[in-house]
C-alpha atoms as a PDB file:
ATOM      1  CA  UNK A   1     -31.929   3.371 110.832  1.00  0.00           C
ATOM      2  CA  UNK A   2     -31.490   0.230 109.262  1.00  0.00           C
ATOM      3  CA  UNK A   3     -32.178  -0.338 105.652  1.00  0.00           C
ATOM      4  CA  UNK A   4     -35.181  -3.063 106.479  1.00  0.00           C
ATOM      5  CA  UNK A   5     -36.724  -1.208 109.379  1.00  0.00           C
ATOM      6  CA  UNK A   6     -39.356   0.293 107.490  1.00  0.00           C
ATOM      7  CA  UNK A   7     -40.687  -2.780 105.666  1.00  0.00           C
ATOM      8  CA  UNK A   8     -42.602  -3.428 109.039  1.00  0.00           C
ATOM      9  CA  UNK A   9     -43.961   0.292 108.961  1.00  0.00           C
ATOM     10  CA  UNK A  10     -48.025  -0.001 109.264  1.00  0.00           C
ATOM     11  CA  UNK A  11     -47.854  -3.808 110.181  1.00  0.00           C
ATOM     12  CA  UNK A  12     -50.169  -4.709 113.118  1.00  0.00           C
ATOM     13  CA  UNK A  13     -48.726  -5.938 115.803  1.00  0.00           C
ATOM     14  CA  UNK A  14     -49.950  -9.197 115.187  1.00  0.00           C
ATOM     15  CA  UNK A  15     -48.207  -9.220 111.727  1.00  0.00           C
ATOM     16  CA  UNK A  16     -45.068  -8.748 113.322  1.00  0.00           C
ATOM     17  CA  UNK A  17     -44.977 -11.435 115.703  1.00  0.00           C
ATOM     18  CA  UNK A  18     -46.575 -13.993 113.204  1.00  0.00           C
ATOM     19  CA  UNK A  19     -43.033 -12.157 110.634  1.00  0.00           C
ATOM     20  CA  UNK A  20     -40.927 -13.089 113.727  1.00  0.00           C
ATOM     21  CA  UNK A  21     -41.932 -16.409 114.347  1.00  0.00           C
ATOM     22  CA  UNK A  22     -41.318 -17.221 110.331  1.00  0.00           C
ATOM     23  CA  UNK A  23     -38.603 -16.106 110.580  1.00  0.00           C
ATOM     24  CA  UNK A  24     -37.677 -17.738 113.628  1.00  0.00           C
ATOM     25  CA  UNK A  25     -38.366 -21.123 111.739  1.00  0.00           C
ATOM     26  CA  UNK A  26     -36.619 -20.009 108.773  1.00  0.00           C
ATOM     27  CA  UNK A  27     -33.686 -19.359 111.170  1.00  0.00           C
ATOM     28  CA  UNK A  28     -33.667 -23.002 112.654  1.00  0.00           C
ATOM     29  CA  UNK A  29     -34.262 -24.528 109.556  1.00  0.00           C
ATOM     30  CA  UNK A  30     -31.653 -23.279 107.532  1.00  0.00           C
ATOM     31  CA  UNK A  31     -28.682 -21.715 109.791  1.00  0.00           C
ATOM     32  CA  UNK A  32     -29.581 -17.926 108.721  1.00  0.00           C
ATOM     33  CA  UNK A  33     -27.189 -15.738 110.698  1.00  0.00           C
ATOM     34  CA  UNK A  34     -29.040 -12.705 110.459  1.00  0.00           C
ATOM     35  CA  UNK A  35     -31.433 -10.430 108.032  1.00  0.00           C
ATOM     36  CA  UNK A  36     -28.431  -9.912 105.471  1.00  0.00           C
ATOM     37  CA  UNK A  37     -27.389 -13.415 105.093  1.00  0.00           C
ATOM     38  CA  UNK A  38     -31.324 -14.575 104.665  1.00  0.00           C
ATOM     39  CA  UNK A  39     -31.221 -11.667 101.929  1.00  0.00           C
ATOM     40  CA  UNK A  40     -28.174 -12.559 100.483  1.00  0.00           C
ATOM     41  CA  UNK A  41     -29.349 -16.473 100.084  1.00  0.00           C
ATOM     42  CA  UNK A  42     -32.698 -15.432  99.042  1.00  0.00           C
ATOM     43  CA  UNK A  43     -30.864 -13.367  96.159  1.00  0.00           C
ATOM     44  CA  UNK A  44     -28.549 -15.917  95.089  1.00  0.00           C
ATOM     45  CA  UNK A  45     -30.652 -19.135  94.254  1.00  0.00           C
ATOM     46  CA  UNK A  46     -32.998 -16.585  92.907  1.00  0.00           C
ATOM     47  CA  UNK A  47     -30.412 -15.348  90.713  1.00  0.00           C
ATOM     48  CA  UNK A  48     -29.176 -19.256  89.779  1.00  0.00           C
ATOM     49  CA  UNK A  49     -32.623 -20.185  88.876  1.00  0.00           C
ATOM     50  CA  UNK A  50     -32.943 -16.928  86.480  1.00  0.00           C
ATOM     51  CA  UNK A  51     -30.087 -17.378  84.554  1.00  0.00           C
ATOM     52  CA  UNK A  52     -30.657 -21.448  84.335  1.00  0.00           C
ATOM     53  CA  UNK A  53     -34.290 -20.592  83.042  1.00  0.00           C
ATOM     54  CA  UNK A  54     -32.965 -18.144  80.392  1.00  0.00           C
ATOM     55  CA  UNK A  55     -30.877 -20.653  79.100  1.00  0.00           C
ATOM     56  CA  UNK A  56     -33.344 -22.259  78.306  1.00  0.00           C
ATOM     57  CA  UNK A  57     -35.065 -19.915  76.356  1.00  0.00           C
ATOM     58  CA  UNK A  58     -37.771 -18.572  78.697  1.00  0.00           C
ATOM     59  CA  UNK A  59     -38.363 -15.203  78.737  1.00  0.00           C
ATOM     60  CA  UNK A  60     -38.256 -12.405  81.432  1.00  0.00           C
ATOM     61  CA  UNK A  61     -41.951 -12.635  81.952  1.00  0.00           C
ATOM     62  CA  UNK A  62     -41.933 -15.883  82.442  1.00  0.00           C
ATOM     63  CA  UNK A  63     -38.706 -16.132  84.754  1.00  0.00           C
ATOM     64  CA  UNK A  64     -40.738 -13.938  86.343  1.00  0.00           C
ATOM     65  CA  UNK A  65     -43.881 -15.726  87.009  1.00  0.00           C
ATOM     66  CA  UNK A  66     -42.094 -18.848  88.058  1.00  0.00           C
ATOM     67  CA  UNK A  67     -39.945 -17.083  90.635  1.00  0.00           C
ATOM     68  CA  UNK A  68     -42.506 -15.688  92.263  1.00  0.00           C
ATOM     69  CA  UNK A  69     -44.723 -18.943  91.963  1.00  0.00           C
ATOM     70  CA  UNK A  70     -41.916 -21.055  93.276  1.00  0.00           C
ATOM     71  CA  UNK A  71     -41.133 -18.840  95.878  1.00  0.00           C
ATOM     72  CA  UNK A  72     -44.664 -18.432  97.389  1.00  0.00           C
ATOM     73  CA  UNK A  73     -44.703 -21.939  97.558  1.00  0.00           C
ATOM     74  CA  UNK A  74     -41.492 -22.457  99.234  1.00  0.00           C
ATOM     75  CA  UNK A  75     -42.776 -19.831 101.814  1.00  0.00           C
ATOM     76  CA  UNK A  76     -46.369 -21.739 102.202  1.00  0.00           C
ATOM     77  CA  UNK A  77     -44.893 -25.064 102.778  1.00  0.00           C
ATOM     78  CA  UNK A  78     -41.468 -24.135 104.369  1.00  0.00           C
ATOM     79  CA  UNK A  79     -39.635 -25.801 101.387  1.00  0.00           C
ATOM     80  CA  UNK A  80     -36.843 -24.822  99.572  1.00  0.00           C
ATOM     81  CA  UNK A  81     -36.826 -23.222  96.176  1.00  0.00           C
ATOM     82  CA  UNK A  82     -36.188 -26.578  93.751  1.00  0.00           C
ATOM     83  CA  UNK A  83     -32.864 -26.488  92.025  1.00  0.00           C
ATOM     84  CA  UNK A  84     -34.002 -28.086  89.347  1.00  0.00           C
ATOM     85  CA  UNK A  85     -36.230 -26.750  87.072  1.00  0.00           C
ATOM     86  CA  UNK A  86     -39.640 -28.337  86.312  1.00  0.00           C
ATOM     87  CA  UNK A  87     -39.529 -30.310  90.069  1.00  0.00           C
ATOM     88  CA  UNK A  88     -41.473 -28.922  93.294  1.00  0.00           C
END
């Protein structure tokens, strides 16, 4: 079984197919080869933005809280996390 197969476990069907066409878009958009390379991308400007933020002296909570603010908003409005902190 592959490691990501049981993320969908207890998703309606409906969830699944609205998943799929995300990631469908996501696909398009951005050249993703497959689940590993989305992953792998996902992981890495993640990890940029982390490091670039605790340079400048936030701290893990806060790294925190604008990851996961940034990337919710990148997932609403099909944008790309900002390189550049403090920009949308």
């Amino acid at each position: 079984m592959m490691q990501y197969e049981k993320l969908l476990v207890g998703e309606s069907e409906e969830r699944i197919v609205y998943l799929a066409r995300i990631g469908a878009i996501f696909e398009r958009l951005y050249g993703i080869k497959d689940l590993h390379d989305a992953v792998y991308r996902a992981s890495t400007g993640a990890g940029f933005a982390a490091r670039r933020l605790a340079e400048l002296g936030y701290s893990e909570e806060q790294v925190e809280k604008l990851l996961r603010e940034r990337l919710l908003t990148a997932l609403i409005t099909g944008r790309s996390l900002p390189t550049t902190i403090g920009t949308s």
